[in-house]
C-alpha atoms as a PDB file:
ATOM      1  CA  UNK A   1      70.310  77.820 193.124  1.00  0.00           C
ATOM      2  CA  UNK A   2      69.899  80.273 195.661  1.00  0.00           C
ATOM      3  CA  UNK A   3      69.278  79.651 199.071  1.00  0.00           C
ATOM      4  CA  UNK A   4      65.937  81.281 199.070  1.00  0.00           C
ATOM      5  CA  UNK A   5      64.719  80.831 195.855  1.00  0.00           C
ATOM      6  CA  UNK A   6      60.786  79.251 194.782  1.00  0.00           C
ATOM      7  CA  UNK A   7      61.154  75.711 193.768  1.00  0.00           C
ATOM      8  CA  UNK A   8      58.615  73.897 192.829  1.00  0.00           C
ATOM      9  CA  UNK A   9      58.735  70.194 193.353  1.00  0.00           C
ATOM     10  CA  UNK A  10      55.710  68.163 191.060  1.00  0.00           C
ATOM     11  CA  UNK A  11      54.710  65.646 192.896  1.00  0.00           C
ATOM     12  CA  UNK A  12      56.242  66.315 196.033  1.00  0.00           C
ATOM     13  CA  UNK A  13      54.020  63.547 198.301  1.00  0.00           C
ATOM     14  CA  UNK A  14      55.636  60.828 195.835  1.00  0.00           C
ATOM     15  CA  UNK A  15      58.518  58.898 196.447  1.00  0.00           C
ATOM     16  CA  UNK A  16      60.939  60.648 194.409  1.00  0.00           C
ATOM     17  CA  UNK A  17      59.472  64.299 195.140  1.00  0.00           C
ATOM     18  CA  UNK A  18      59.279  63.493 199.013  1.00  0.00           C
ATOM     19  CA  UNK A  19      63.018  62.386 198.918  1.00  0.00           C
ATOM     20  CA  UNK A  20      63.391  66.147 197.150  1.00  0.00           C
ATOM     21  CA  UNK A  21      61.901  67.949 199.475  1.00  0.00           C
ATOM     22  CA  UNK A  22      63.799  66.487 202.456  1.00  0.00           C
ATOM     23  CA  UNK A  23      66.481  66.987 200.916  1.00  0.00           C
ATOM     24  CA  UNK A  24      66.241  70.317 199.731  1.00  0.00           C
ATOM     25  CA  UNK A  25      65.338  70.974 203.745  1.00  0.00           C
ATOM     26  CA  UNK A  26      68.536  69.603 204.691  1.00  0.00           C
ATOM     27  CA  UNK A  27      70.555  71.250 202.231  1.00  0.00           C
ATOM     28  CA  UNK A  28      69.100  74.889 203.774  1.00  0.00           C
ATOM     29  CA  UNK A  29      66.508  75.766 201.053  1.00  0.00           C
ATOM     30  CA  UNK A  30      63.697  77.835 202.585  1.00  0.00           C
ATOM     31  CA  UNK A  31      61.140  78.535 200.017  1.00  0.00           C
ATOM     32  CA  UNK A  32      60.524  75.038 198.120  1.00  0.00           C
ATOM     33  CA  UNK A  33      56.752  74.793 197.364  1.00  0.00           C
ATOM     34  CA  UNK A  34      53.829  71.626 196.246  1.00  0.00           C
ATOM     35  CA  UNK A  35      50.477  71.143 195.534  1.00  0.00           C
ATOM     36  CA  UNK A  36      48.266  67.626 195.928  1.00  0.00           C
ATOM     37  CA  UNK A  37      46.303  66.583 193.008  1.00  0.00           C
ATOM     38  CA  UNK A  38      43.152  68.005 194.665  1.00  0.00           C
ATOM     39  CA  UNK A  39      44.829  71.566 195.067  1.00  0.00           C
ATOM     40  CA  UNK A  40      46.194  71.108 191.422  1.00  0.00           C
ATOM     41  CA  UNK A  41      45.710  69.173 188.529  1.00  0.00           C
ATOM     42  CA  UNK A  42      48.530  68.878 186.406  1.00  0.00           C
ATOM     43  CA  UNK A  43      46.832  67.166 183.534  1.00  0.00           C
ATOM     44  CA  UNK A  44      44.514  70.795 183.044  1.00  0.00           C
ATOM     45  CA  UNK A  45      47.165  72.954 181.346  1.00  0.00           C
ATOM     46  CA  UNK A  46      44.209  76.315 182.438  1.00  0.00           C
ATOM     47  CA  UNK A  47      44.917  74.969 185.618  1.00  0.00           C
ATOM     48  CA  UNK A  48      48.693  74.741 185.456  1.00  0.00           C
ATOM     49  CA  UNK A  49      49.030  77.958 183.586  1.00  0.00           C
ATOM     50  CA  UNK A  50      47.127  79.768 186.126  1.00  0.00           C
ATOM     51  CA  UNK A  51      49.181  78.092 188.924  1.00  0.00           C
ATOM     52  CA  UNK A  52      52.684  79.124 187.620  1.00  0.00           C
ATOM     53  CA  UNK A  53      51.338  82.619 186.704  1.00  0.00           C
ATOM     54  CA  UNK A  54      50.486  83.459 190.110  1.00  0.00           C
ATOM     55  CA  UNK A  55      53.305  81.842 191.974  1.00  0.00           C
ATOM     56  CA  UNK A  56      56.192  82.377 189.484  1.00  0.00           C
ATOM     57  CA  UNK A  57      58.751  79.254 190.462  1.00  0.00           C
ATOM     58  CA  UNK A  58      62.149  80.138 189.775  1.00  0.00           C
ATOM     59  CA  UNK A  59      62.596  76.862 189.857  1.00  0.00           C
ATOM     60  CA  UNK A  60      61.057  73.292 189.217  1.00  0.00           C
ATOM     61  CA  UNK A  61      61.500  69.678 189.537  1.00  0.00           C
ATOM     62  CA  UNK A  62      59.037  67.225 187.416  1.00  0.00           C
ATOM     63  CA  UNK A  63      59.153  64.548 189.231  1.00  0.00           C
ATOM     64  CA  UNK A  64      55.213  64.153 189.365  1.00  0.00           C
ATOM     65  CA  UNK A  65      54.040  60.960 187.149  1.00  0.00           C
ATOM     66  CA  UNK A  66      51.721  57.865 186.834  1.00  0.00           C
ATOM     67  CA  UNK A  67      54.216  55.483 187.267  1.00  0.00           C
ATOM     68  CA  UNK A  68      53.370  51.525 188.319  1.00  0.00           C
ATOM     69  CA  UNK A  69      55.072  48.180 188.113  1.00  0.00           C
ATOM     70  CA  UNK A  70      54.704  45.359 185.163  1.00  0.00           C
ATOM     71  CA  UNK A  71      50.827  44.617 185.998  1.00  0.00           C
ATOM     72  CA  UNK A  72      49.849  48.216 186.298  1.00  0.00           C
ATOM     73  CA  UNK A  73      51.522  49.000 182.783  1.00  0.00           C
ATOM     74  CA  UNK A  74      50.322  45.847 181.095  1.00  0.00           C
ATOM     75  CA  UNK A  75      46.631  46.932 182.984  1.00  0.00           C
ATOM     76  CA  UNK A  76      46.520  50.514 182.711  1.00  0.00           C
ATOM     77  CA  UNK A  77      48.595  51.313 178.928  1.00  0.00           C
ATOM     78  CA  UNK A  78      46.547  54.088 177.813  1.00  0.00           C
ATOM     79  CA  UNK A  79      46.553  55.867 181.417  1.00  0.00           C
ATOM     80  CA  UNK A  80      50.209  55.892 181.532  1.00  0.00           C
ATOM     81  CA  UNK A  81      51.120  57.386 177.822  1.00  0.00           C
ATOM     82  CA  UNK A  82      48.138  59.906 178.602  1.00  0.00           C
ATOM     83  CA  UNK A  83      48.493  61.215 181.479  1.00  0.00           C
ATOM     84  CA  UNK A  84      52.064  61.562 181.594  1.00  0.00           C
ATOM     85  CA  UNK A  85      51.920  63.358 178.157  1.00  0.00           C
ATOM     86  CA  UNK A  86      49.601  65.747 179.753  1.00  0.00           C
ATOM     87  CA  UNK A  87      51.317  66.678 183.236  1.00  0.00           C
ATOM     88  CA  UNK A  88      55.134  66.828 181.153  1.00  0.00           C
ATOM     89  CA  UNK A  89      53.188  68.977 178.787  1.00  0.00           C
ATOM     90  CA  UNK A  90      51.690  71.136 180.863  1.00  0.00           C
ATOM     91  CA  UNK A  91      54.757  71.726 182.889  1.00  0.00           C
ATOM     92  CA  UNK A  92      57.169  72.310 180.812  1.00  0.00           C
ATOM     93  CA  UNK A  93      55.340  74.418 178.264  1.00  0.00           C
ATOM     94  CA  UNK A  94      54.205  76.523 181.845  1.00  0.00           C
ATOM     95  CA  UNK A  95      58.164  76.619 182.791  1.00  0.00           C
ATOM     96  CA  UNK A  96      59.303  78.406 179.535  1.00  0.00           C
ATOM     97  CA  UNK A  97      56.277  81.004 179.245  1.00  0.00           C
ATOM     98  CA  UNK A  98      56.526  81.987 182.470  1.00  0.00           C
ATOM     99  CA  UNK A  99      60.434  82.305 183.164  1.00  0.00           C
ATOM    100  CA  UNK A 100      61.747  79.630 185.271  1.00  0.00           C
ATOM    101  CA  UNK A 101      65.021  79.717 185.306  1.00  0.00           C
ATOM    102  CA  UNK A 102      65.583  76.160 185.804  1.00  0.00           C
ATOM    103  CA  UNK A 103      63.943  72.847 185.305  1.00  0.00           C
ATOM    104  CA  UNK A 104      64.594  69.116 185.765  1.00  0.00           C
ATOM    105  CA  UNK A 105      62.508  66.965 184.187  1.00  0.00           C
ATOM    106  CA  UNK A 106      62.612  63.044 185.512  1.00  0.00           C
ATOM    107  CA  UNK A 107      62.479  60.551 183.362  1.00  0.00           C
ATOM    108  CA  UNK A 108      63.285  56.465 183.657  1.00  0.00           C
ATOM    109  CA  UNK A 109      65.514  54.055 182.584  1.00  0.00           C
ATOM    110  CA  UNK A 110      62.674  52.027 180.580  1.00  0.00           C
ATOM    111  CA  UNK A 111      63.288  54.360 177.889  1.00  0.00           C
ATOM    112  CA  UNK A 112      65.913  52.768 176.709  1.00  0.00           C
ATOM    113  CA  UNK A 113      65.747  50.075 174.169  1.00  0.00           C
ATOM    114  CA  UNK A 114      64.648  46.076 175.623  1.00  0.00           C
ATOM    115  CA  UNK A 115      68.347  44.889 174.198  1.00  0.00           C
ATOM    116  CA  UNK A 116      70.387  47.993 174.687  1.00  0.00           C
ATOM    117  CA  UNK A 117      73.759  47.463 175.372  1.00  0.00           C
ATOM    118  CA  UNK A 118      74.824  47.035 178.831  1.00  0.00           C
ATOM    119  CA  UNK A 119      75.585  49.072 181.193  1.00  0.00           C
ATOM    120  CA  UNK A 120      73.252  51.320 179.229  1.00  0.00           C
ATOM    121  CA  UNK A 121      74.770  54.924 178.464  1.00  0.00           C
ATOM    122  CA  UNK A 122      72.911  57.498 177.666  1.00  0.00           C
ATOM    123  CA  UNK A 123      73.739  56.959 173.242  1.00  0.00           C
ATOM    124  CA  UNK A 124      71.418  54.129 173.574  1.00  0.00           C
ATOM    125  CA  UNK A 125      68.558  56.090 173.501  1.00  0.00           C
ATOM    126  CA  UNK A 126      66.285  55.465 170.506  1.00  0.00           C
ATOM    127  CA  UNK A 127      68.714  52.799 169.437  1.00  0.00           C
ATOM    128  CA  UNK A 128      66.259  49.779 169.443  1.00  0.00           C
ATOM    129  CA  UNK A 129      62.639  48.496 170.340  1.00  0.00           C
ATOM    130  CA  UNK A 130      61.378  49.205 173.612  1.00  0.00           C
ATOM    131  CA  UNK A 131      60.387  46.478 176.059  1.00  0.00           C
ATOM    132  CA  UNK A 132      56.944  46.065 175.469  1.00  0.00           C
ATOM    133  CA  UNK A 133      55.227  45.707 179.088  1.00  0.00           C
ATOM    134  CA  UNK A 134      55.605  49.586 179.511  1.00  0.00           C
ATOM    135  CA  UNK A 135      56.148  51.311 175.928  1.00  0.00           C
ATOM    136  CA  UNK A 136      53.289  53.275 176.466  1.00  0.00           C
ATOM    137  CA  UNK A 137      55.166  54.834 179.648  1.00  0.00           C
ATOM    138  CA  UNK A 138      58.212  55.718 177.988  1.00  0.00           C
ATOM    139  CA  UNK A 139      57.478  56.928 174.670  1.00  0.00           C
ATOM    140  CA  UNK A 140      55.945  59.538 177.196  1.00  0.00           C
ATOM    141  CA  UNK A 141      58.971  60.026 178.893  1.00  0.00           C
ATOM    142  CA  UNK A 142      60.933  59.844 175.650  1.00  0.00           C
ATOM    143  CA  UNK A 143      58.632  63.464 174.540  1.00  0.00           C
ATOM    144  CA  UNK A 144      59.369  64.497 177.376  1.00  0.00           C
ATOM    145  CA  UNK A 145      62.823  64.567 177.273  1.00  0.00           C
ATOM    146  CA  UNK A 146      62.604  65.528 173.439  1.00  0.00           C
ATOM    147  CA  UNK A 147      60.334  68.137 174.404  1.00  0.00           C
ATOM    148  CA  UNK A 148      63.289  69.774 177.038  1.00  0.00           C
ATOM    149  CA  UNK A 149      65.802  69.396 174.537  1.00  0.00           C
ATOM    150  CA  UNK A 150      63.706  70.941 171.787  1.00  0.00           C
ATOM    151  CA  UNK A 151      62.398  74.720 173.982  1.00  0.00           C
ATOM    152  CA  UNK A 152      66.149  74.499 174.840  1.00  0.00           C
ATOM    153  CA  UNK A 153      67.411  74.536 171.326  1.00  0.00           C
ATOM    154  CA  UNK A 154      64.302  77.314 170.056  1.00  0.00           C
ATOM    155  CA  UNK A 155      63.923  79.295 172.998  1.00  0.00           C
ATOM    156  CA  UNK A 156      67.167  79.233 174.856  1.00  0.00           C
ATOM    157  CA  UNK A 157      65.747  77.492 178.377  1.00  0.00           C
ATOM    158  CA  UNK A 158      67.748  75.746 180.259  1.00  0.00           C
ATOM    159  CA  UNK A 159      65.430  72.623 180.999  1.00  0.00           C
ATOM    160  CA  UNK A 160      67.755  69.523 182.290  1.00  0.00           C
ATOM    161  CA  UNK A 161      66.917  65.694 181.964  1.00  0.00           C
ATOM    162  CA  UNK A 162      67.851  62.904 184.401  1.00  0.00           C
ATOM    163  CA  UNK A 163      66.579  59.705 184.326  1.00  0.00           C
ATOM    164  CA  UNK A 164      66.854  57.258 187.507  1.00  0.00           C
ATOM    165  CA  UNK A 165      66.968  53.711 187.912  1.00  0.00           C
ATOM    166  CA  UNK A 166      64.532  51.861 189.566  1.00  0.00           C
ATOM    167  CA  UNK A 167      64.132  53.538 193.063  1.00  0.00           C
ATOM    168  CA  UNK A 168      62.543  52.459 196.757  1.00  0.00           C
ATOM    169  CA  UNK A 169      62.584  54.210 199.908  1.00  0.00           C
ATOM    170  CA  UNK A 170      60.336  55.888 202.625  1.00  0.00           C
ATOM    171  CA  UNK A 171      56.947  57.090 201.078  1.00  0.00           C
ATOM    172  CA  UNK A 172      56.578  54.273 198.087  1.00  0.00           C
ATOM    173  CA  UNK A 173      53.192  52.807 196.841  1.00  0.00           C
ATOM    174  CA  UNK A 174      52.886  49.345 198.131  1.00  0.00           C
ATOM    175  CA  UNK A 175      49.510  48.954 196.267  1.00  0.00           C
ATOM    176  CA  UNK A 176      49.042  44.651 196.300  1.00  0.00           C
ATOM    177  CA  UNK A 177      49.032  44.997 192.083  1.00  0.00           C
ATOM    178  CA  UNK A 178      50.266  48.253 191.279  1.00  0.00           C
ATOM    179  CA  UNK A 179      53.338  48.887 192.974  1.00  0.00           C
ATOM    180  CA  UNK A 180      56.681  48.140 191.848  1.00  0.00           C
ATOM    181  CA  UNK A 181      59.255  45.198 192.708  1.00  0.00           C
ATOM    182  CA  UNK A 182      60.425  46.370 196.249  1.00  0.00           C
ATOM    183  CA  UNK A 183      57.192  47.711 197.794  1.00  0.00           C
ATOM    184  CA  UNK A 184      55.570  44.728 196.252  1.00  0.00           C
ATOM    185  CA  UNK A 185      57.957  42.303 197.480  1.00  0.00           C
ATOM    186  CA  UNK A 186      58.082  44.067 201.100  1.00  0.00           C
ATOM    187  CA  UNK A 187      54.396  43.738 201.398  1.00  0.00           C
ATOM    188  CA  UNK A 188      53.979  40.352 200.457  1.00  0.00           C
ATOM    189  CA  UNK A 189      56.674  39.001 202.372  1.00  0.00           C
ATOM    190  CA  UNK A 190      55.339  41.208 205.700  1.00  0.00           C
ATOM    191  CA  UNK A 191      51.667  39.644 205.288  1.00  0.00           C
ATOM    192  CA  UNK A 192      53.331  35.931 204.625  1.00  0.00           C
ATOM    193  CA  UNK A 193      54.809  36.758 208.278  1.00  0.00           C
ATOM    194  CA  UNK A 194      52.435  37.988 209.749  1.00  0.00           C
ATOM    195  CA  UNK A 195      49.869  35.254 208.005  1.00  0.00           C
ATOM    196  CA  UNK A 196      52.452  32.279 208.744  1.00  0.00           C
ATOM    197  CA  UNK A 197      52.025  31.691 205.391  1.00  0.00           C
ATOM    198  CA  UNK A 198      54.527  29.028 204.344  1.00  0.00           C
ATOM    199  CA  UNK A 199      55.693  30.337 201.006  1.00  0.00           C
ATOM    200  CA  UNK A 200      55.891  33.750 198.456  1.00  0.00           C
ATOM    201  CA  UNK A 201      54.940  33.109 195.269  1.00  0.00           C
ATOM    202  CA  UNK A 202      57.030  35.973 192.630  1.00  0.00           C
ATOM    203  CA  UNK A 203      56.684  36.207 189.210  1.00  0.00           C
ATOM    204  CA  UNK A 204      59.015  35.263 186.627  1.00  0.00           C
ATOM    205  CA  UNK A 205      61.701  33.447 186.604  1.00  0.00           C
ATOM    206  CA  UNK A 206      64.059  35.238 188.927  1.00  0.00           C
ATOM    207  CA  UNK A 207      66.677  35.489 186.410  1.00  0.00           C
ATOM    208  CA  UNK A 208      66.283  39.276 185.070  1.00  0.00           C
ATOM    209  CA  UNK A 209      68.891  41.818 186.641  1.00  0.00           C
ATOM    210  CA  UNK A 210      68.149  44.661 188.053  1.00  0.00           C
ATOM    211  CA  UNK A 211      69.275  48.012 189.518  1.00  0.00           C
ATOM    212  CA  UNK A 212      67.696  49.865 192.477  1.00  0.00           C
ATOM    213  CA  UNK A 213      69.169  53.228 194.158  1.00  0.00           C
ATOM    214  CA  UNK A 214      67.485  54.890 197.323  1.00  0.00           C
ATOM    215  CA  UNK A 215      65.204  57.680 196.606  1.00  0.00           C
ATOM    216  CA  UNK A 216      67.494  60.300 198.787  1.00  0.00           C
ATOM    217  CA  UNK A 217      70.434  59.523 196.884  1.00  0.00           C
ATOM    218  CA  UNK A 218      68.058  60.081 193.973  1.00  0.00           C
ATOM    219  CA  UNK A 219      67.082  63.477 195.338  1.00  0.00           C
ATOM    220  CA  UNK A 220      71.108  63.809 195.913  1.00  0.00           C
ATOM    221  CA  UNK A 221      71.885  63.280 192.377  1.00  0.00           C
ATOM    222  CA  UNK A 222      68.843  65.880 191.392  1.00  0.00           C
ATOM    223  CA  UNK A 223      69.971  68.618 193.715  1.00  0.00           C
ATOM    224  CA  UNK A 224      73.667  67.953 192.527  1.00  0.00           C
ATOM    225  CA  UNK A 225      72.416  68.210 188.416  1.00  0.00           C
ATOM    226  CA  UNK A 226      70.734  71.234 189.743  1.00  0.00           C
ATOM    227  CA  UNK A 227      73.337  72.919 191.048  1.00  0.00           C
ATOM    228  CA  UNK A 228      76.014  72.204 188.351  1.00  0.00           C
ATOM    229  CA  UNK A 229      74.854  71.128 185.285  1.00  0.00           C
ATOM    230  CA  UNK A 230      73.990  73.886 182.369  1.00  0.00           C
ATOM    231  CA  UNK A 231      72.781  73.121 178.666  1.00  0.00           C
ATOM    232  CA  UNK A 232      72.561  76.661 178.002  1.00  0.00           C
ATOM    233  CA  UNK A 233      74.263  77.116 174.848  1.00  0.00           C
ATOM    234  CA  UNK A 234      74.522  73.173 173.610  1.00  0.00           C
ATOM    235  CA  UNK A 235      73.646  73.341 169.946  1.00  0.00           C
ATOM    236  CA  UNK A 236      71.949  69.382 170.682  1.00  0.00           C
ATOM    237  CA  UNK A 237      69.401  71.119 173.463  1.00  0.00           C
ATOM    238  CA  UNK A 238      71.352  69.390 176.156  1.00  0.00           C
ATOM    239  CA  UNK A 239      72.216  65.725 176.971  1.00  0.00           C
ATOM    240  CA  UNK A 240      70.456  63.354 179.117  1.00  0.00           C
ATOM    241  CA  UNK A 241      72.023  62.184 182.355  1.00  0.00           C
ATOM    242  CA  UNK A 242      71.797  58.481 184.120  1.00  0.00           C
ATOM    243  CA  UNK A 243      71.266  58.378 187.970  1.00  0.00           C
ATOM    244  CA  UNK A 244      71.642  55.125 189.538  1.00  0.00           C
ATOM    245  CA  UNK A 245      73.948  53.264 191.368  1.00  0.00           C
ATOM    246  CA  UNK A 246      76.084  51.211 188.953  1.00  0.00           C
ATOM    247  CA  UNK A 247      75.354  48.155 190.876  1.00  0.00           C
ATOM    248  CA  UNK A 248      72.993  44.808 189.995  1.00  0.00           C
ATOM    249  CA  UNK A 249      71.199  41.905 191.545  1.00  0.00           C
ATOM    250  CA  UNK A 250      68.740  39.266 190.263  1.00  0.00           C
ATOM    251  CA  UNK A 251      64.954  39.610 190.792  1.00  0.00           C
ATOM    252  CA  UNK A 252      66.027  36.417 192.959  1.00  0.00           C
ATOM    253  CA  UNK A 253      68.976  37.345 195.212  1.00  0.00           C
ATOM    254  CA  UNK A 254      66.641  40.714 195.647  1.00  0.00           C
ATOM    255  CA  UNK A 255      63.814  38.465 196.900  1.00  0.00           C
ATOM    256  CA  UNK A 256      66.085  36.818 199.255  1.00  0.00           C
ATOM    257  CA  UNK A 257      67.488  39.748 200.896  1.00  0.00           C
ATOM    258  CA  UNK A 258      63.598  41.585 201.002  1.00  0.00           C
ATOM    259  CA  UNK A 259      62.275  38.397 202.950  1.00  0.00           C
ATOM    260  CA  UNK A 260      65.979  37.998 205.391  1.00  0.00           C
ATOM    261  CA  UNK A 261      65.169  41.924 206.180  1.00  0.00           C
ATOM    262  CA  UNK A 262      61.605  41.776 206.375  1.00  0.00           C
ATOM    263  CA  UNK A 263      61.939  38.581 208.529  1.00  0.00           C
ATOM    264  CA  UNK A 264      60.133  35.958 206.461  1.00  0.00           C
ATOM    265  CA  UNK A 265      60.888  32.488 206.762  1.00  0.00           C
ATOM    266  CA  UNK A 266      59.445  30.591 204.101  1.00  0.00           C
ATOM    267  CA  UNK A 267      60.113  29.021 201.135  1.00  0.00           C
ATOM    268  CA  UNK A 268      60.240  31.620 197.807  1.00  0.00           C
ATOM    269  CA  UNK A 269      58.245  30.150 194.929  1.00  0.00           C
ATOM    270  CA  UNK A 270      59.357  31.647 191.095  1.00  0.00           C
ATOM    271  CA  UNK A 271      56.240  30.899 188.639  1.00  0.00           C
ATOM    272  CA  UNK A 272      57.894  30.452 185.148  1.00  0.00           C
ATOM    273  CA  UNK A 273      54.738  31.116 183.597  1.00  0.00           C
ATOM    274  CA  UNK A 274      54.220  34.669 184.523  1.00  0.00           C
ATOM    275  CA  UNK A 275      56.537  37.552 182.258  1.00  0.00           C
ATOM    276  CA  UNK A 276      60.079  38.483 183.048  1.00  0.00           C
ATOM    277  CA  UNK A 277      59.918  41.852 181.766  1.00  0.00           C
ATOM    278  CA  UNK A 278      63.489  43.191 180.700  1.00  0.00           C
ATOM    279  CA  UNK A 279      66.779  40.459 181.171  1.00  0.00           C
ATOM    280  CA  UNK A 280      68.854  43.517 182.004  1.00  0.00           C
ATOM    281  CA  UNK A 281      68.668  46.683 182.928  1.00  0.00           C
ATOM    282  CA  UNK A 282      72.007  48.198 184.372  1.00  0.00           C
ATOM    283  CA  UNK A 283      72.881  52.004 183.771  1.00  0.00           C
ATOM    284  CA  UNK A 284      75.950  53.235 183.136  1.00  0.00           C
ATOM    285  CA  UNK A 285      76.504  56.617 185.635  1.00  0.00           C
ATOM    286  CA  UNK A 286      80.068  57.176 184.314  1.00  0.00           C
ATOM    287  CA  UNK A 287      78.520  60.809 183.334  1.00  0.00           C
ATOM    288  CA  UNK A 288      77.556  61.387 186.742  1.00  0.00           C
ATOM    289  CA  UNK A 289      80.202  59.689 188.492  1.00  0.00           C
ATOM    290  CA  UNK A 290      82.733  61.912 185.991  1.00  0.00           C
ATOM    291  CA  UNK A 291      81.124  65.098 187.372  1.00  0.00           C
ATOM    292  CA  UNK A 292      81.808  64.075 190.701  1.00  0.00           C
ATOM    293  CA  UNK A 293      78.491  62.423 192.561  1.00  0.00           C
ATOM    294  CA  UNK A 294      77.940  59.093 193.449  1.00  0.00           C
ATOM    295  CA  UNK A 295      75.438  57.078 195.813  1.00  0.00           C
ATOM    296  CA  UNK A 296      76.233  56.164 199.558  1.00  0.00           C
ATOM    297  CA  UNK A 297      73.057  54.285 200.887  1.00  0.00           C
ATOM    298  CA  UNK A 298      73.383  50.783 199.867  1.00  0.00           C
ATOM    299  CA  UNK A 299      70.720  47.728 199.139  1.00  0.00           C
ATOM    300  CA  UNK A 300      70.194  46.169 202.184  1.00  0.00           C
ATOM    301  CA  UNK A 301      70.648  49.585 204.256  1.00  0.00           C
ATOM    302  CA  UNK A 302      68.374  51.132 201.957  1.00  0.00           C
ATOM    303  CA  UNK A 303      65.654  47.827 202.520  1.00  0.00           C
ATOM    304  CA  UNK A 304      65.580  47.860 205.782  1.00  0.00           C
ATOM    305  CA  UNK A 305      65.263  51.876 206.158  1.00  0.00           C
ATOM    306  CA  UNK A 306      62.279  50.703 203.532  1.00  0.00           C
ATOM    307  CA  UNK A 307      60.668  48.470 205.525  1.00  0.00           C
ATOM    308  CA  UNK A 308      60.857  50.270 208.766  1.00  0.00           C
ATOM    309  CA  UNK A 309      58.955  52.996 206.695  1.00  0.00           C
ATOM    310  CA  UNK A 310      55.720  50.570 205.393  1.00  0.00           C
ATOM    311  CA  UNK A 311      55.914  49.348 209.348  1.00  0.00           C
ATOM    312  CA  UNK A 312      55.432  53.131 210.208  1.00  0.00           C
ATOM    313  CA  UNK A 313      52.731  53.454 207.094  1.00  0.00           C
ATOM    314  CA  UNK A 314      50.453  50.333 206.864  1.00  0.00           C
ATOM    315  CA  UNK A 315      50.945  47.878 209.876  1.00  0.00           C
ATOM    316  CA  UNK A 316      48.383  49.217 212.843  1.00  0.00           C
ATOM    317  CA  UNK A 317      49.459  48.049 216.444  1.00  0.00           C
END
């Protein structure tokens, strides 16, 4: 991409599209552009279509989405597969009528079967039932990526898809119900602090696995796919590619490191009766990793960079 070039970033106030746009900064591009929901809603497609008319991206990032943790899915299932049909819709339909020369559309790694195999490479797409606390959110995702693959193959775009692991960092939602496991585990251990509440209470079991990257390396990985990846000419429409760190730790070892970082000294409670979600959930990046990126902030860097951000955020005095 050229130094100078319009990208537009979709959801650049969220955690992923923040992380974009910093990094973009650093990396010396000058023209990347946003819009907040109330300057632009991207579940109108009049709206959207009269948005990329008049600014003409030459390129874009989708990273905007209604994203939430287990309760917000299990709360909220016909918000999620709507909405995010409507804003990948919009978008991407918007980025092949009106030229852009580039897009990267995010997806997730819940798209991938409940019992894929593990580490989970990108084949396992489609390959098996979907875990069923957030189906609704990634049979979107799952168009969407369709969707990239399918105006590449009929109208020769070059639209790229990347799907992350489960990402934290500066800028997250820590919404009490709707966030996701690290915001949600951050907050509730801060307020046990600062409540001298004697004990956490966490859902589950402890036992599932999990994967987490920092959102910059995230917005590393995009910028990298950006710059060097091209499906222009693949007969398929263009493969998928995994971003994450290729790294694991129980929902309870995570727990334990959240609390020693956030500075909580009480006694971590598991409640059996509450749902696990997914056992496992490990990517396999040997793509990525094979075309020469891989992360650099680790877990309990990456926590603590975290927490100092919801300090900065949501704790007055």
């Amino acid at each position: 991409m050229e130094k100078n070039a319009k990208i537009y970033i979709a959801g650049h106030r969220g955690l992923v599209g923040s992380a974009i746009v910093r990094v973009l900064a650093e990396q010396g591009y000058t023209n990347v552009m946003g819009r907040t929901h109330s300057e632009l809603d991207l579940t109108r497609q009049p709206d959207v279509d009269a948005f990329f008319s008049k600014e003409k991206p030459d390129y874009a990032i989708l990273a905007a989405a209604k994203v939430g943790g287990i309760h917000a899915n299990n709360t909220y299932p016909a918000e999620f597969i709507y909405s995010n049909l409507q804003i990948q819709n919009n978008i991407i339909d918007a980025c092949y009528r009106h030229g852009v020369k580039k897009l990267l559309f995010l997806g997730s790694s819940c798209i991938y079967p409940k019992f894929a195999h593990q580490p989970m490479s990108e084949s396992e797409l489609l390959n098996g039932k979907l875990e069923p606390t957030n189906e609704p959110y990634a049979i979107a995702k799952i168009a969407g990526i369709v969707m990239c693959q399918s105006y590449n193959r009929q109208y020769g775009t070059n639209f790229i898809s990347a799907m992350p692991t489960n990402l934290y960092g500066p800028g997250d939602n820590y919404h009490p119900e709707n966030s996701h496991v690290i915001p949600a585990l951050i907050r509730r251990f801060h307020e046990a602090k600062k409540n001298n509440v004697k004990e956490v209470v966490i859902w589950g079991t402890g036992s599932p696995l999990r994967e987490f990257l920092f959102s910059d390396d995230c917005a590393r990985a995009c910028l990298f796919l950006m710059e060097r990846y091209d499906v222009r000419g693949d007969s398929t429409g263009g493969e998928i590619v995994n971003i994450g760190s290729g790294s694991e730790i129980s929902i309870r070892d995570l727990a334990k490191t959240v609390g020693e970082v956030v500075g909580f000294r009480g006694d971590i409670i598991f409640d059996v009766t509450k749902p696990d979600g997914t056992p496992r959930k490990l990517l396999d990046v040997a793509k990525l990793h094979k075309m020469g990126w891989r992360h650099t902030v680790e877990l309990r860097e990456g926590l603590a960079t975290a927490y100092h951000d919801f300090e900065a955020a949501h704790v007055s005095g």
